[in-house]
Protein backbone atom coordinates (compact mmCIF):
# COMPACT_ATOMS: atom_id res chain seq x y z
CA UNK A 1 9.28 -86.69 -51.63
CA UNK A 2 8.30 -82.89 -52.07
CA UNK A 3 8.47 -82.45 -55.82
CA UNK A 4 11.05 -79.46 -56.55
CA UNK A 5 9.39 -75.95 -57.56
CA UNK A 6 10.40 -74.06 -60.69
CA UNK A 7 10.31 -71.09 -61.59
CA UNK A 8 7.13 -71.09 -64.47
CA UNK A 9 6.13 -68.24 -66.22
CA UNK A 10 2.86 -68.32 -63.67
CA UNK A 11 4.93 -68.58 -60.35
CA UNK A 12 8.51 -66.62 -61.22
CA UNK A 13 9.30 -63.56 -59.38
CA UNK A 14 7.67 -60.58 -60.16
CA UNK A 15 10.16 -57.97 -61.85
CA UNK A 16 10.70 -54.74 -59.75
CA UNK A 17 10.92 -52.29 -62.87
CA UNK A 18 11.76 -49.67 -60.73
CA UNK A 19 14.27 -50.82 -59.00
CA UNK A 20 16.16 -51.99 -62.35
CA UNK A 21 15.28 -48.79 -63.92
CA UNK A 22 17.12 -46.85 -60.94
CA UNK A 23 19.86 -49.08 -60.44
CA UNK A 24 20.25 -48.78 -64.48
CA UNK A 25 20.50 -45.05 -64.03
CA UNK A 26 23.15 -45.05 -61.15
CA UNK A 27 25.30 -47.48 -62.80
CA UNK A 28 25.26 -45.11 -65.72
CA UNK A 29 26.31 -41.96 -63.84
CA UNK A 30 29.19 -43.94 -62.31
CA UNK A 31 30.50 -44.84 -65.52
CA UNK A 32 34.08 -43.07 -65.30
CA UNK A 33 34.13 -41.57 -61.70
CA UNK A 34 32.84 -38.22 -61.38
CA UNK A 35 31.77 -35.46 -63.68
CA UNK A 36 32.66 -31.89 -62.63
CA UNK A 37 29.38 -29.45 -63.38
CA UNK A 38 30.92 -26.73 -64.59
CA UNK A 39 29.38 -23.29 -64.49
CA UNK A 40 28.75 -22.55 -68.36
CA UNK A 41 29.12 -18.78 -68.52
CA UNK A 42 32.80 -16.52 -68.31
CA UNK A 43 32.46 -15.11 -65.19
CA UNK A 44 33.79 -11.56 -63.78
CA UNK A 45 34.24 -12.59 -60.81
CA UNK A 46 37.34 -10.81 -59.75
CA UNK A 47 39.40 -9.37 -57.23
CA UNK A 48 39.93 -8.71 -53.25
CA UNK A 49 36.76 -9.29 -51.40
CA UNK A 50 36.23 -5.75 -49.72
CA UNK A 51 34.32 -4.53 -46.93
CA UNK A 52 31.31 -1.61 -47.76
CA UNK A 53 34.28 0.52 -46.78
CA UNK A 54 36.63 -0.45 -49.24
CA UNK A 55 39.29 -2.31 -46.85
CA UNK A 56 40.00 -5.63 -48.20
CA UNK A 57 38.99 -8.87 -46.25
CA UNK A 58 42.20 -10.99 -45.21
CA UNK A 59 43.29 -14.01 -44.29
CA UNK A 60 40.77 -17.17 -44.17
CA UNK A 61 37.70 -14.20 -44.71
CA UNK A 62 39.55 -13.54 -48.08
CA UNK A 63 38.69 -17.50 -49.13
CA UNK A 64 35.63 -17.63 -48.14
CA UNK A 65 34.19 -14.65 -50.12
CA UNK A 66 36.67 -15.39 -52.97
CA UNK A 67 35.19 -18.99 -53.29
CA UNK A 68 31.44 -17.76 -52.50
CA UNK A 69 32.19 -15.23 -55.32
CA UNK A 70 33.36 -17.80 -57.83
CA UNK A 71 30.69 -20.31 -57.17
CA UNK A 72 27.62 -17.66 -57.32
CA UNK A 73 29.64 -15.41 -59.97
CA UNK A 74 29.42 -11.84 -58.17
CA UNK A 75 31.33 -8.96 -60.42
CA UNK A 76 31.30 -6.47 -57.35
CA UNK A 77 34.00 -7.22 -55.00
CA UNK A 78 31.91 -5.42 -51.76
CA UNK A 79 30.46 -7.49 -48.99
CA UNK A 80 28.55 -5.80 -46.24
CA UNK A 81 26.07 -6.80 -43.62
CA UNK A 82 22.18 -6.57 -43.96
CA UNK A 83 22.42 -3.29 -41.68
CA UNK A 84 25.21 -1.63 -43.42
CA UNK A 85 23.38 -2.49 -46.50
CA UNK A 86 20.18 -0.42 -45.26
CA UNK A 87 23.01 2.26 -43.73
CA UNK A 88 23.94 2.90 -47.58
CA UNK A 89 20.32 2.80 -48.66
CA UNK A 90 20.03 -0.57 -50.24
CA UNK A 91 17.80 -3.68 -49.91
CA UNK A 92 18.63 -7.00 -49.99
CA UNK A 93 16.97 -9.20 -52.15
CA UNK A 94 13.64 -11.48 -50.76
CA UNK A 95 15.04 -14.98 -50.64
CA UNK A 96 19.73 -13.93 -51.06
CA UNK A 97 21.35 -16.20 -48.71
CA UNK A 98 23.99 -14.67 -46.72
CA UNK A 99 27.84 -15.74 -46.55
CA UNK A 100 29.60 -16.29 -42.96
CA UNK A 101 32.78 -14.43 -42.24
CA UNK A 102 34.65 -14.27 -39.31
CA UNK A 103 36.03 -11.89 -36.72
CA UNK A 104 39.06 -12.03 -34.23
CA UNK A 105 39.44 -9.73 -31.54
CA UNK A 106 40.72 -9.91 -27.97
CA UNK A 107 39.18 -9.05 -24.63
CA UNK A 108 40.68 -7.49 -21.71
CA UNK A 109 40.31 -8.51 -17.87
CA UNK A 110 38.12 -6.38 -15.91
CA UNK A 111 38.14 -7.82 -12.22
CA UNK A 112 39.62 -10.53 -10.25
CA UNK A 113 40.30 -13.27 -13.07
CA UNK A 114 36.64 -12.49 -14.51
CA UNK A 115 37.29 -10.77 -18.25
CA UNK A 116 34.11 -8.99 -20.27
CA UNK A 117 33.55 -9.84 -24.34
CA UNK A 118 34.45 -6.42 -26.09
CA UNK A 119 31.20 -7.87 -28.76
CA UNK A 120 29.17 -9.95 -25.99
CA UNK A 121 29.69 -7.57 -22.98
CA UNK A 122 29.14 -10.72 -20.71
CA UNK A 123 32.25 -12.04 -18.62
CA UNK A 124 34.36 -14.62 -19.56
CA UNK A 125 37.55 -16.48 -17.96
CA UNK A 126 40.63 -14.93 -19.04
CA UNK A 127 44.09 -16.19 -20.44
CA UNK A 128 47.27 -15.50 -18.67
CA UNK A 129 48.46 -11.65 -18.75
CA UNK A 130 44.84 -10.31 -18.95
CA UNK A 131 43.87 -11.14 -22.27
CA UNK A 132 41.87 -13.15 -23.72
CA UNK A 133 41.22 -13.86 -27.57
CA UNK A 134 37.25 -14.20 -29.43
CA UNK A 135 36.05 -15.69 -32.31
CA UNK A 136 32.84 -14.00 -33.66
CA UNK A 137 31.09 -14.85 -36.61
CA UNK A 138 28.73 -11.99 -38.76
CA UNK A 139 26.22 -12.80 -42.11
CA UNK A 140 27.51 -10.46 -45.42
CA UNK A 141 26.12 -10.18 -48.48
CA UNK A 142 27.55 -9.37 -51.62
CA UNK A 143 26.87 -6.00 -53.27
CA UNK A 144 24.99 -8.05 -56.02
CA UNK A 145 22.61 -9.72 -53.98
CA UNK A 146 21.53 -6.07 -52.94
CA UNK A 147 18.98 -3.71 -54.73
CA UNK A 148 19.39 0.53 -54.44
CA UNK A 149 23.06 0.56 -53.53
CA UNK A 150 25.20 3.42 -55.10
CA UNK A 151 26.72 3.32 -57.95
CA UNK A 152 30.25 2.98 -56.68
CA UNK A 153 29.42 -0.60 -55.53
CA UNK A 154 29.10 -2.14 -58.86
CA UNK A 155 32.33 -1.40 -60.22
CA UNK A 156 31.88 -1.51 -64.46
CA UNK A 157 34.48 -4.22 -65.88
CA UNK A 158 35.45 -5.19 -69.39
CA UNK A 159 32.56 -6.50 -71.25
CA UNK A 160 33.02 -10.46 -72.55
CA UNK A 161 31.79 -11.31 -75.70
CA UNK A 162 31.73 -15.34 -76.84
CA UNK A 163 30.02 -14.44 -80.21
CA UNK A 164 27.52 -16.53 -79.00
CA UNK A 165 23.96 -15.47 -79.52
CA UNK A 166 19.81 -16.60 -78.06
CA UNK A 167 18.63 -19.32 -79.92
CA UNK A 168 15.27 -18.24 -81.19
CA UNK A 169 13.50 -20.94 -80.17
CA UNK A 170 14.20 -20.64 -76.48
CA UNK A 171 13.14 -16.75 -76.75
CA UNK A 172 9.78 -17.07 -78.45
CA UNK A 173 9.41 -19.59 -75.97
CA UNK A 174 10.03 -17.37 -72.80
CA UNK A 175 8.32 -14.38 -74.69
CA UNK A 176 5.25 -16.20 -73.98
CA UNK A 177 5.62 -16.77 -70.14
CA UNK A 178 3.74 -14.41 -67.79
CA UNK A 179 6.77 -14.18 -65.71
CA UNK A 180 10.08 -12.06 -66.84
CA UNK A 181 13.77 -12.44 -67.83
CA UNK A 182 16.08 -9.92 -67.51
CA UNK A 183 20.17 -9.79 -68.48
CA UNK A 184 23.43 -8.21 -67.53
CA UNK A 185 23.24 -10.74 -63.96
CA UNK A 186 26.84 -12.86 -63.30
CA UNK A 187 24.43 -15.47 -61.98
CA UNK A 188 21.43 -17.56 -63.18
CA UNK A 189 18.52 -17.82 -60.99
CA UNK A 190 14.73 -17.43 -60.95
CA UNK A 191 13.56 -14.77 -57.90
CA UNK A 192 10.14 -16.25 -57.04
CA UNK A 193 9.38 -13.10 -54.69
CA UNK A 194 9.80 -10.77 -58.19
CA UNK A 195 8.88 -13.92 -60.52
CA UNK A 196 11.61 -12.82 -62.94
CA UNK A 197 14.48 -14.84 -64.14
CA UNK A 198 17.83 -13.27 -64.01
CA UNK A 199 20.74 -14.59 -66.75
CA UNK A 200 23.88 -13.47 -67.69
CA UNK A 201 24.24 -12.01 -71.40
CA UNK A 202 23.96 -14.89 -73.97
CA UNK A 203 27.52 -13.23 -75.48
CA UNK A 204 28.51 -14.92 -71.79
CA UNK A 205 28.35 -18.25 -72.42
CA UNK A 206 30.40 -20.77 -73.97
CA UNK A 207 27.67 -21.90 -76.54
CA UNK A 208 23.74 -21.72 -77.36
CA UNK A 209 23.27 -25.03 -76.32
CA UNK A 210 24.37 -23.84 -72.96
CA UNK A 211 22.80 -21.01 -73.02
CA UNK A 212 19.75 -22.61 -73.65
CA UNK A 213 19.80 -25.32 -71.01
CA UNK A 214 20.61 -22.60 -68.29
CA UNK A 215 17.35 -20.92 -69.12
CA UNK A 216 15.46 -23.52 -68.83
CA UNK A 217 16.72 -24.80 -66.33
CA UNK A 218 14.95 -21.85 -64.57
CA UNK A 219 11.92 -21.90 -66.28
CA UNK A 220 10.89 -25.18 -64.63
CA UNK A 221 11.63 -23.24 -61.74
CA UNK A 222 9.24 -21.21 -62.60
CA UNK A 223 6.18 -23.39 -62.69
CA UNK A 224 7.05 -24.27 -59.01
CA UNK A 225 4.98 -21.35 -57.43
CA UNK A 226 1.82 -22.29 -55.62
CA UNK A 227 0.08 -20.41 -58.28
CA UNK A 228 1.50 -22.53 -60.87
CA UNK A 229 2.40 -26.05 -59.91
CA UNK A 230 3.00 -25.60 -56.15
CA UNK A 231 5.98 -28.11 -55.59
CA UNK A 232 6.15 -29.30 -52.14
CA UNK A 233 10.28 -29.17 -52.97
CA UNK A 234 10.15 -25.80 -54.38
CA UNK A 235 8.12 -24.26 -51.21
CA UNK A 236 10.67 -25.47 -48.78
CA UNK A 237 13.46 -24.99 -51.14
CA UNK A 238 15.20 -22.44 -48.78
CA UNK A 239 15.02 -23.84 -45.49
CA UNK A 240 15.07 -27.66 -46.08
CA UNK A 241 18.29 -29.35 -48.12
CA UNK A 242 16.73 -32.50 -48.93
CA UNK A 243 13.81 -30.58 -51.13
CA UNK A 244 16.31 -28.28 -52.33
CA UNK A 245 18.45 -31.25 -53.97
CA UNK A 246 14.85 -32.33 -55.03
CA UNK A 247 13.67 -28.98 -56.83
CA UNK A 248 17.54 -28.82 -58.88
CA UNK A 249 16.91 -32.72 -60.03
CA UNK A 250 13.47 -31.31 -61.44
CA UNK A 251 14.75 -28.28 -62.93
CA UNK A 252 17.69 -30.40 -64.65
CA UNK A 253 15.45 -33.01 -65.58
CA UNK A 254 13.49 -30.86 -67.13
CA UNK A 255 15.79 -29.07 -68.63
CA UNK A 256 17.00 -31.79 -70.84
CA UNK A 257 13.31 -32.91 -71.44
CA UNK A 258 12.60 -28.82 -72.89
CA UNK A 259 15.99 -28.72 -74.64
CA UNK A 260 15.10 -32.17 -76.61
CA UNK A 261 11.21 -31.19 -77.31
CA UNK A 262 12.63 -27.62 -78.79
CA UNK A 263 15.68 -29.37 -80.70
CA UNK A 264 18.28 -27.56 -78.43
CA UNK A 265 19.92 -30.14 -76.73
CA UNK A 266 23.20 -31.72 -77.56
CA UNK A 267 26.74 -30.59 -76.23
CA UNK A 268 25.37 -29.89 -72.80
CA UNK A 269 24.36 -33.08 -72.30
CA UNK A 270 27.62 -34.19 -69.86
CA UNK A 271 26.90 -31.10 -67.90
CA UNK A 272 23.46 -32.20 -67.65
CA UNK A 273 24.73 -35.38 -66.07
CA UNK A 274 27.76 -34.20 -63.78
CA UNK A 275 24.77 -31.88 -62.13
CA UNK A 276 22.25 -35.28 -61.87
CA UNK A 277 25.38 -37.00 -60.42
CA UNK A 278 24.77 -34.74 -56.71
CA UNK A 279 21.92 -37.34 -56.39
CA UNK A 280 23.28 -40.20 -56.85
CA UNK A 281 23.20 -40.87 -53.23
CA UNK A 282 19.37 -40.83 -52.95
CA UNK A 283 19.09 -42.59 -56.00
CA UNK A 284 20.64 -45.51 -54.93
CA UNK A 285 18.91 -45.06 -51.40
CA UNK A 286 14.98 -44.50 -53.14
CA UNK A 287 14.25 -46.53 -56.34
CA UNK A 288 11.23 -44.17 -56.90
CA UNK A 289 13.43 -41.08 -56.66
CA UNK A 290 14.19 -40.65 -60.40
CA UNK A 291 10.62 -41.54 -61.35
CA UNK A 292 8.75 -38.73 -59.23
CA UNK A 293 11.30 -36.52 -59.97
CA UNK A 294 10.70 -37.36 -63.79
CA UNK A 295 7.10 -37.05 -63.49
CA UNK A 296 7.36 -33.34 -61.48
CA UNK A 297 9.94 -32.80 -64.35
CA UNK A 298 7.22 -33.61 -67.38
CA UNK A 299 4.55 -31.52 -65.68
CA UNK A 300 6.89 -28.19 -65.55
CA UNK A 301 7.23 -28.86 -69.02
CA UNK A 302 4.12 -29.37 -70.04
CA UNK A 303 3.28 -26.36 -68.52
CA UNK A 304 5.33 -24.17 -69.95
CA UNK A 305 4.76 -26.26 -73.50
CA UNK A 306 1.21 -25.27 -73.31
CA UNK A 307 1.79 -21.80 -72.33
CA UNK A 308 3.62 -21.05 -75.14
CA UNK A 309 1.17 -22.65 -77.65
CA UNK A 310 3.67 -25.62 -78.37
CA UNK A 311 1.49 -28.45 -79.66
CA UNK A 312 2.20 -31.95 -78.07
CA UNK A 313 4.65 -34.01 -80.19
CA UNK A 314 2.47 -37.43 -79.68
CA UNK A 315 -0.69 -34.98 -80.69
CA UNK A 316 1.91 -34.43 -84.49
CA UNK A 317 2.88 -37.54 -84.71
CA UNK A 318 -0.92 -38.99 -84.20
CA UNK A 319 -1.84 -36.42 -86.94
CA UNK A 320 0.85 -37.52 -89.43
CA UNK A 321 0.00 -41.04 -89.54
């Protein structure tokens, strides 16, 4: 009789830490259904979408841009292309992404059943009567994406005010960086090609602590050049989705990891997660996910950390003892 097996300390199977760790993290983020990230600055985002004319955008053209607006939080209401943009003596921005709107229009029968595009100029078969309807679609940008445009396309609008001020830590912190930050943006972003972070006003946002974790939020960004840390993610961060959902997780991730070292954290936290929740799907798909992403995360902050003459914690606590 073949004697029965158990499970000894010497012959039990191995523990996959990982895969606990990750499945720990995911159950975690499901915990109540879905958190909302919610952008943590008043925005003045308002009004009709325009053309660089001034005529208003209609129908489903209005949504788009409306919703576009919201999401990236663009004051000036004017869209225009990348020519008309140059037309008016402006530049877009290395690296803006450009919004799709649509056009209708209708073509008219030029021979024996055979109808030409009035945008195409090639033939094409035509409806009953002569006519014949297109669909066409054209790339905008929105006045704030664009550098050198006149005045008239950044319409001034009632200043908000929060009362809510820079927390000092965060700014001796950036004052140290060798790249910028400049205010007065209705976005959050860091522009590698000018290696400058742009922010809306801290009087913007709905507290310090948010404040705070927006910043550095970009300033792992930051340390993603190839003259810094050179992230694989951050490289291909505008032409490949997966390693653009890879770069956020590391600039949230480190975010939090900054905001606890410098004692900022706290109230943001839950906005902190609702973002993390976006990857949820390739955390449950890659056990390692959260772990390189972690370790990327650690590195941007040591980074900056040392940059700004921040001694280690361990290092204090070592000394203490």
């Amino acid at each position: 009789m073949a004697k029965t097996r158990r499970n000894t300390p010497r012959n039990k199977p191995r523990r996959d830490i990982a895969e606990e760790i990750s499945a720990r993290l995911v159950a975690r983020l499901e915990e109540g259904g879905p958190l909302p990230w919610r952008r943590p600055w008043r925005s003045r985002a308002t009004g009709l979408p325009l053309r660089s004319t001034g005529d208003a955008y209609r129908g489903v053209n209005h949504l788009l841009l409306s919703i576009e607006a919201h999401c990236c939080g663009y004051a000036s209401p004017f869209w225009m292309t990348y020519k008309q943009a140059q037309d008016l003596g402006g530049q877009v921005r290395k690296g803006e992404r450009s919004t799709t709107v649509v056009y209708y229009g209708t073509g008219t029968r030029k021979d024996e059943g055979r109808s030409t595009s009035t945008v195409t100029g090639q033939p094409e078969a035509a409806e009953d009567g002569g006519q014949y309807r297109f669909l066409k679609d054209f790339r905008v940008f929105s006045a704030d994406q664009i550098d050198g445009l006149p005045e008239t396309y950044h319409p001034i609008k009632e200043p908000i005010d929060t009362g809510v001020a820079a927390d000092e830590r965060v700014e001796a912190m950036m004052a140290a960086m060798p790249f910028g930050v400049e205010h007065g943006f209705e976005y959050a972003a860091y522009q590698d090609a000018r290696d400058k972070i742009v922010m809306p006003d801290p009087s913007r946002f709905e507290s310090r602590e948010a404040y705070a974790a927006t910043m550095l939020h970009e300033a792992i960004h930051a340390t993603g050049i190839a003259t810094r840390l050179d992230r694989d993610c951050f490289a291909r961060y505008h032409s490949d989705r997966e390693a653009r959902a890879a770069e956020e997780l590391i600039a949230e991730v480190g975010s939090m990891m900054l905001g606890a070292r410098l004692g900022v954290g706290g109230e943001h936290i839950d906005n902190h997660a609702a973002y993390v929740q976006s990857w949820l799907k390739a955390l449950r798909t890659d056990k390692r996910y959260i772990f390189k992403a972690a370790a990327d995360a650690q590195r941007a902050c040591d980074w900056l950390l040392s940059r700004a003459g921040v001694s280690d914690h361990r290092a204090e606590a070592r000394e203490a003892a």
